[in-house]
PDB file of N, CA and C in Angstrom:
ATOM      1  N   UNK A   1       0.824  -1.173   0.000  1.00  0.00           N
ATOM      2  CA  UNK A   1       0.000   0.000   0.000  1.00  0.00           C
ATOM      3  C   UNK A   1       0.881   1.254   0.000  1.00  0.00           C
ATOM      4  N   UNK A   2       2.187   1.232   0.584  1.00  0.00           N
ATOM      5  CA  UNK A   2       2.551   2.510   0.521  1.00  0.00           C
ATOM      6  C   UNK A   2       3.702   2.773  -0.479  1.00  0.00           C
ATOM      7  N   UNK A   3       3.802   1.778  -1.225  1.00  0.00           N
ATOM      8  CA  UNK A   3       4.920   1.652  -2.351  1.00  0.00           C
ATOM      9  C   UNK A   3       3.442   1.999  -3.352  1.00  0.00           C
ATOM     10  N   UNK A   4       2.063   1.982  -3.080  1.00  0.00           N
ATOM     11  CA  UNK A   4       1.325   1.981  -4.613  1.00  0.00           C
ATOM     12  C   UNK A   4       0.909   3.426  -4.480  1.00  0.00           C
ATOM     13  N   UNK A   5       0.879   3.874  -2.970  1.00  0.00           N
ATOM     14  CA  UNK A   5       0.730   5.002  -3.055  1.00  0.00           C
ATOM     15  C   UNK A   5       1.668   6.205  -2.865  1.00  0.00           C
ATOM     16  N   UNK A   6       2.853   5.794  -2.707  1.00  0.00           N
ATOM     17  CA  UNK A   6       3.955   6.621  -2.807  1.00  0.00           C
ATOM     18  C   UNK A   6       4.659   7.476  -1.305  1.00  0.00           C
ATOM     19  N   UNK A   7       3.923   6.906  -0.229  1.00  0.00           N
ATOM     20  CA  UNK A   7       4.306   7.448   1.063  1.00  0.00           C
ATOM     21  C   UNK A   7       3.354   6.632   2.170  1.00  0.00           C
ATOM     22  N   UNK A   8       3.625   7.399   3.148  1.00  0.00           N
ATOM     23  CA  UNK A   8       2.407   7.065   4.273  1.00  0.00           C
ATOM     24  C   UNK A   8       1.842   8.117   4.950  1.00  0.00           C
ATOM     25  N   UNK A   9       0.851   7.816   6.007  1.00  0.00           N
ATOM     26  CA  UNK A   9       0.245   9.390   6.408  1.00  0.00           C
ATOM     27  C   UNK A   9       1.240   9.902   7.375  1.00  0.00           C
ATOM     28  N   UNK A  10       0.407  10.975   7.918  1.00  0.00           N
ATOM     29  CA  UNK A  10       1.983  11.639   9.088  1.00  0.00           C
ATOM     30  C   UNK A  10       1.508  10.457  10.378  1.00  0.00           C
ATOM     31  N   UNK A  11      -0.013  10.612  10.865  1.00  0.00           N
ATOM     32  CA  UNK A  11      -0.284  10.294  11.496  1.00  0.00           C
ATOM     33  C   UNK A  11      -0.675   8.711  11.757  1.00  0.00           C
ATOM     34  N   UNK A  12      -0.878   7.682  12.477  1.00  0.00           N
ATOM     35  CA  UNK A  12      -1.502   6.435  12.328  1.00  0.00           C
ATOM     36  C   UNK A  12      -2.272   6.682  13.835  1.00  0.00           C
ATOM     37  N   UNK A  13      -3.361   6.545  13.157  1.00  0.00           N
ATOM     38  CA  UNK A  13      -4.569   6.168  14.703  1.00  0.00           C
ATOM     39  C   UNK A  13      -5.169   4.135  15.001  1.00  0.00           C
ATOM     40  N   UNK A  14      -4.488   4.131  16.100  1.00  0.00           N
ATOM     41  CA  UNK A  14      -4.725   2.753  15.998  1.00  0.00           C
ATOM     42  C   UNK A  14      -5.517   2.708  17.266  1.00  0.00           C
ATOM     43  N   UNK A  15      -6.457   1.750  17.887  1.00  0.00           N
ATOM     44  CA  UNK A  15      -6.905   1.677  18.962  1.00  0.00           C
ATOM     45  C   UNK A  15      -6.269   0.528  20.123  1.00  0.00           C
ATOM     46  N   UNK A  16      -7.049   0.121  21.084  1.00  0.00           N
ATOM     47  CA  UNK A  16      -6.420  -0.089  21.738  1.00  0.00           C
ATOM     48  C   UNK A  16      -6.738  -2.296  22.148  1.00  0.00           C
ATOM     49  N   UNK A  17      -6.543  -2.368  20.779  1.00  0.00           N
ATOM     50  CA  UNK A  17      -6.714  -3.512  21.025  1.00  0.00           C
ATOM     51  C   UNK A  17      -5.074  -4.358  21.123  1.00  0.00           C
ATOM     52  N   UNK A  18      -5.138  -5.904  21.523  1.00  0.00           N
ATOM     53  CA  UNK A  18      -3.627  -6.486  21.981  1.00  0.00           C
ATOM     54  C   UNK A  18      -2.984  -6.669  20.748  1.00  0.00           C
ATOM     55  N   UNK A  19      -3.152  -6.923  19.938  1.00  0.00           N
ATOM     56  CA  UNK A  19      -2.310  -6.888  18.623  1.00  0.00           C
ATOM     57  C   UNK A  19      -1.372  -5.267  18.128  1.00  0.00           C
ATOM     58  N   UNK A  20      -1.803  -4.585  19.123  1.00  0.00           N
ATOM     59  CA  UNK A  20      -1.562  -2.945  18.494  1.00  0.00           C
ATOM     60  C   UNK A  20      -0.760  -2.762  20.480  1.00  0.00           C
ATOM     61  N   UNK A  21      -1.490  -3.185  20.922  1.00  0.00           N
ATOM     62  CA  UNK A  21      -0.996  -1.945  22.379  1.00  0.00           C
ATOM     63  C   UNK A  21      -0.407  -3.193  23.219  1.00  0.00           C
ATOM     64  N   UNK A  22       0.560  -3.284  23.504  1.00  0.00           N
ATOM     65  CA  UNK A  22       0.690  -4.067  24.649  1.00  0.00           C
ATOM     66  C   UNK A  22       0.380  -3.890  25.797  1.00  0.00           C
ATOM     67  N   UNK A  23       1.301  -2.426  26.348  1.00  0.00           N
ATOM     68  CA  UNK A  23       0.410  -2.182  27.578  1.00  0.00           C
ATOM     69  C   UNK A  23      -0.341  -0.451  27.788  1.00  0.00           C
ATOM     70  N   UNK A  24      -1.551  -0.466  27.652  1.00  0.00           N
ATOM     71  CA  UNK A  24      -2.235   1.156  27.531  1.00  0.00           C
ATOM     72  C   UNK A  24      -1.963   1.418  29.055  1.00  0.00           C
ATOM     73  N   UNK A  25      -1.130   2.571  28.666  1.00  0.00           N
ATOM     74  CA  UNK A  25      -1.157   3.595  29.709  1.00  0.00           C
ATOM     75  C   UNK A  25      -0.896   4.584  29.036  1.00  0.00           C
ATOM     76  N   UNK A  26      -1.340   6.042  30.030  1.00  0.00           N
ATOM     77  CA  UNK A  26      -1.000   6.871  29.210  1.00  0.00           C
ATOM     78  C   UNK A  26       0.088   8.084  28.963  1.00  0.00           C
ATOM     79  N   UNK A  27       0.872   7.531  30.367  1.00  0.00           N
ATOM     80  CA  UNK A  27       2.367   7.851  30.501  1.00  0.00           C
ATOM     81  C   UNK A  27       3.419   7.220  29.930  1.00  0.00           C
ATOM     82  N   UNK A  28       3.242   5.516  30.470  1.00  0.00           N
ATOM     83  CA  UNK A  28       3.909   4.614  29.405  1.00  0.00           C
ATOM     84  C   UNK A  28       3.886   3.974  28.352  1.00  0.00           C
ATOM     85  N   UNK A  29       3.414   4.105  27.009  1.00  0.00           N
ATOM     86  CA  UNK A  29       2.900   3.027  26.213  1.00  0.00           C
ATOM     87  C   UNK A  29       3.606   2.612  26.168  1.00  0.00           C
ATOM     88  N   UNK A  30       3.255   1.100  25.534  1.00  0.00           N
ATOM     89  CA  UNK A  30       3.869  -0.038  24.807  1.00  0.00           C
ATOM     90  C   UNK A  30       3.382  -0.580  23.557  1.00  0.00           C
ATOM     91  N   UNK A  31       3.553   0.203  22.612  1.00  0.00           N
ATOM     92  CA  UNK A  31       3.507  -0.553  21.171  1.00  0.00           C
ATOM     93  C   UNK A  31       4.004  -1.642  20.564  1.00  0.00           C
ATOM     94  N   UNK A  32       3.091  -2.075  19.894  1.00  0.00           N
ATOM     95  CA  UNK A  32       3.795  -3.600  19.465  1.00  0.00           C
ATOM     96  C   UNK A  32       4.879  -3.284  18.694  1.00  0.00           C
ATOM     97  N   UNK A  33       6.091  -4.024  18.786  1.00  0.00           N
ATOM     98  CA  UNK A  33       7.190  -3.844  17.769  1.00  0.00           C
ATOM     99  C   UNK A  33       6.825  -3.818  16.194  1.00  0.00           C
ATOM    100  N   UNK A  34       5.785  -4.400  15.631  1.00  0.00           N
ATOM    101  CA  UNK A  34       5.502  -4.522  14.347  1.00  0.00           C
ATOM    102  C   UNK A  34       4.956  -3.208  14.187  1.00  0.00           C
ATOM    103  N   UNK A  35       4.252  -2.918  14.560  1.00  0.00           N
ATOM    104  CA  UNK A  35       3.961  -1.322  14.498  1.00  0.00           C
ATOM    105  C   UNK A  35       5.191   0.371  14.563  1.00  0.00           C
ATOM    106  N   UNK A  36       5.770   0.163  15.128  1.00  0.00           N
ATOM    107  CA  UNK A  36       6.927   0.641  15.190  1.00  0.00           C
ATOM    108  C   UNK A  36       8.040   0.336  14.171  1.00  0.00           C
ATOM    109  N   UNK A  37       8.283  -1.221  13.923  1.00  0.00           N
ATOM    110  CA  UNK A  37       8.839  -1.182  12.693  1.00  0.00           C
ATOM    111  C   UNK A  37       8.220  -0.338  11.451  1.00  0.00           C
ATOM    112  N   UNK A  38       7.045  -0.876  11.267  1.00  0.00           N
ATOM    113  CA  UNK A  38       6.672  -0.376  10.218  1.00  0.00           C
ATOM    114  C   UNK A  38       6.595   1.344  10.011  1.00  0.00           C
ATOM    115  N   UNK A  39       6.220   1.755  10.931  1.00  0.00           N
ATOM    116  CA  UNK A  39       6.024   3.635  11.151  1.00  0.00           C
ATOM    117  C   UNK A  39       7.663   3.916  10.940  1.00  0.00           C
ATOM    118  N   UNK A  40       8.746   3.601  11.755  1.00  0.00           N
ATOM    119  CA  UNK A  40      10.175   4.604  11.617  1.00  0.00           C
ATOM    120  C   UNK A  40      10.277   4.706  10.234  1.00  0.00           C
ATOM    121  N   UNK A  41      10.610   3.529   9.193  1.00  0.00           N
ATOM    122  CA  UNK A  41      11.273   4.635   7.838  1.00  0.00           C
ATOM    123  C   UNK A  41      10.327   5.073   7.235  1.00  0.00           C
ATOM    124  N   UNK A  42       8.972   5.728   7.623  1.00  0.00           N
ATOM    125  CA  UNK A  42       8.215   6.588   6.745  1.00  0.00           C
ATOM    126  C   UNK A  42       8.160   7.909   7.614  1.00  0.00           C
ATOM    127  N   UNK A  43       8.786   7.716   8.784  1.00  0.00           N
ATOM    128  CA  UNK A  43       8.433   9.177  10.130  1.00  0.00           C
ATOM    129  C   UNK A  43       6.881   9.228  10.461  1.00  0.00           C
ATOM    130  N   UNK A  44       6.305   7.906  10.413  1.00  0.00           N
ATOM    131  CA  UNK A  44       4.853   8.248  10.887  1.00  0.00           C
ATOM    132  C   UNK A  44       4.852   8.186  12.312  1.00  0.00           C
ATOM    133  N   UNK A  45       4.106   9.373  13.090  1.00  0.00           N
ATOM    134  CA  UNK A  45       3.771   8.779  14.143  1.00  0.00           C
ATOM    135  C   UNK A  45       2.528   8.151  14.680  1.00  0.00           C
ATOM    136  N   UNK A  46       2.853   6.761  15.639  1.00  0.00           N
ATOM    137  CA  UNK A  46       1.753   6.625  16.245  1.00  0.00           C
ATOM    138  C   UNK A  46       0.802   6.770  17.235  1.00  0.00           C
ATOM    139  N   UNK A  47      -0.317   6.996  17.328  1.00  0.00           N
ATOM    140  CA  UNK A  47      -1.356   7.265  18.197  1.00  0.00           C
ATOM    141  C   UNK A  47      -2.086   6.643  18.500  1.00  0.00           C
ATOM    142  N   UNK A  48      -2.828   6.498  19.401  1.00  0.00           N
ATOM    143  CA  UNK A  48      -3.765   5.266  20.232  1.00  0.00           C
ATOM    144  C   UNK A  48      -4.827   6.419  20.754  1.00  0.00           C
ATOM    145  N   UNK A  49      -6.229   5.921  20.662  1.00  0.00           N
ATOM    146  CA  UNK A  49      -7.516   6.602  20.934  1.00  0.00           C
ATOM    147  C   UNK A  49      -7.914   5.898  22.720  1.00  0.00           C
ATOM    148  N   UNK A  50      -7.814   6.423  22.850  1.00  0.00           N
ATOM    149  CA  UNK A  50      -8.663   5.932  24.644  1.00  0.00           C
ATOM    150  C   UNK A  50      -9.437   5.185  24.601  1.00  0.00           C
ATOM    151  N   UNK A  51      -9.737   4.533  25.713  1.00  0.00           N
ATOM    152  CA  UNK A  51     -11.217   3.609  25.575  1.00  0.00           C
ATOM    153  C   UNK A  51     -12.282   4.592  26.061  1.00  0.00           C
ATOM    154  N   UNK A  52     -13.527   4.039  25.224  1.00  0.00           N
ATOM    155  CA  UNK A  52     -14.785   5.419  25.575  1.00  0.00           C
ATOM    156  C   UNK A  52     -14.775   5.067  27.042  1.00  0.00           C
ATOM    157  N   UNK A  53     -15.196   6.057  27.828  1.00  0.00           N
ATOM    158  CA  UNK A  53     -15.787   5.722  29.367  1.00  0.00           C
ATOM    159  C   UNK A  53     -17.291   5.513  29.187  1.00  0.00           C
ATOM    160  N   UNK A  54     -18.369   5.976  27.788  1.00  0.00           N
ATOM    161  CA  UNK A  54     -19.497   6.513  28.089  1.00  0.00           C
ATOM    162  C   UNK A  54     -20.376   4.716  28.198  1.00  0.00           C
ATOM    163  N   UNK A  55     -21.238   4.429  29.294  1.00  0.00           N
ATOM    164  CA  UNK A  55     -22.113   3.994  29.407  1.00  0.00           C
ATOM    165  C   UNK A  55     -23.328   3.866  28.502  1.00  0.00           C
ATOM    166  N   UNK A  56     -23.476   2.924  27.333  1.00  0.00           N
ATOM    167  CA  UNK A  56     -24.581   2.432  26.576  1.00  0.00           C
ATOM    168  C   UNK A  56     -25.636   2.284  26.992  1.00  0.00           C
ATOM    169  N   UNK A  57     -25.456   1.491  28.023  1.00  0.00           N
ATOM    170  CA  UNK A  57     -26.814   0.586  28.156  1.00  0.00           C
ATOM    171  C   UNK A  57     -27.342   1.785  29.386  1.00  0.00           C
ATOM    172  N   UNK A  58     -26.773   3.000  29.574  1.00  0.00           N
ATOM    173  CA  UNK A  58     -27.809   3.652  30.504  1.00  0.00           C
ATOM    174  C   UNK A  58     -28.544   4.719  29.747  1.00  0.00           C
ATOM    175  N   UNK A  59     -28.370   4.592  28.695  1.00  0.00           N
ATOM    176  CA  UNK A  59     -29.236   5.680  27.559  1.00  0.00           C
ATOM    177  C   UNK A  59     -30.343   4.932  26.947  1.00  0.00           C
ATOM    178  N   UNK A  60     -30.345   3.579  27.569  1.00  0.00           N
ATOM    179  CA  UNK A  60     -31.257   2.953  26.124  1.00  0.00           C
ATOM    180  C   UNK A  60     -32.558   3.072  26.810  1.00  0.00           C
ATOM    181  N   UNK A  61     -32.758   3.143  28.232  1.00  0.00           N
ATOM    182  CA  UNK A  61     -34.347   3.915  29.225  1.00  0.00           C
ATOM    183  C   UNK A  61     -34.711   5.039  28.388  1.00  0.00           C
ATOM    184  N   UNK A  62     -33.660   6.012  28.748  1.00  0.00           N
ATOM    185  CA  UNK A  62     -33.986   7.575  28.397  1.00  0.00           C
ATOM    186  C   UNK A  62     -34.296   7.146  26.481  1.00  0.00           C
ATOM    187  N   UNK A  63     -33.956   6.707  25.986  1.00  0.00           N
ATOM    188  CA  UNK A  63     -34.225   6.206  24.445  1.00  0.00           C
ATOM    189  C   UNK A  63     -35.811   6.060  24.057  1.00  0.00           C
ATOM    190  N   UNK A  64     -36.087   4.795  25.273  1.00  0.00           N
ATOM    191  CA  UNK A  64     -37.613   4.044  25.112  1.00  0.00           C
ATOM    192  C   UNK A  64     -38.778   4.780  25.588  1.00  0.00           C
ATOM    193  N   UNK A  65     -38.373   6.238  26.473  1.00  0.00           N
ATOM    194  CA  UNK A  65     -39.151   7.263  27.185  1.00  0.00           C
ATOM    195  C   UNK A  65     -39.499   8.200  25.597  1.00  0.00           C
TER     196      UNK A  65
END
């Protein structure tokens, strides 16, 4: 993909699943090495999205009202 498209983005947003994060914190990460390989020779950096805090199943009352 990035040889067809000629670069990569600046940014990579990945979430926070075990194949991507080893350990989420948000002082220390731990990225998987495959991820890191792949980002240094293009200078992408990577980013990780939080886990939502918001509660689903307490909107679905206020929904059925």
């Amino acid at each position: 993909m990035v040889e067809f498209y000629d670069g990569a983005t600046e940014c990579l947003l990945i979430d926070n699943l075990k194949s991507g994060v080893l350990k989420p914190d948000i002082w220390d990460l731990k990225i998987n090495r495959a991820y890191t390989e792949f980002a240094e020779p293009y200078g992408t950096f990577i980013d990780t999205r939080r886990v939502a805090t918001a509660k689903i199943e307490r909107s679905i009352p206020q929904a059925r009202e």
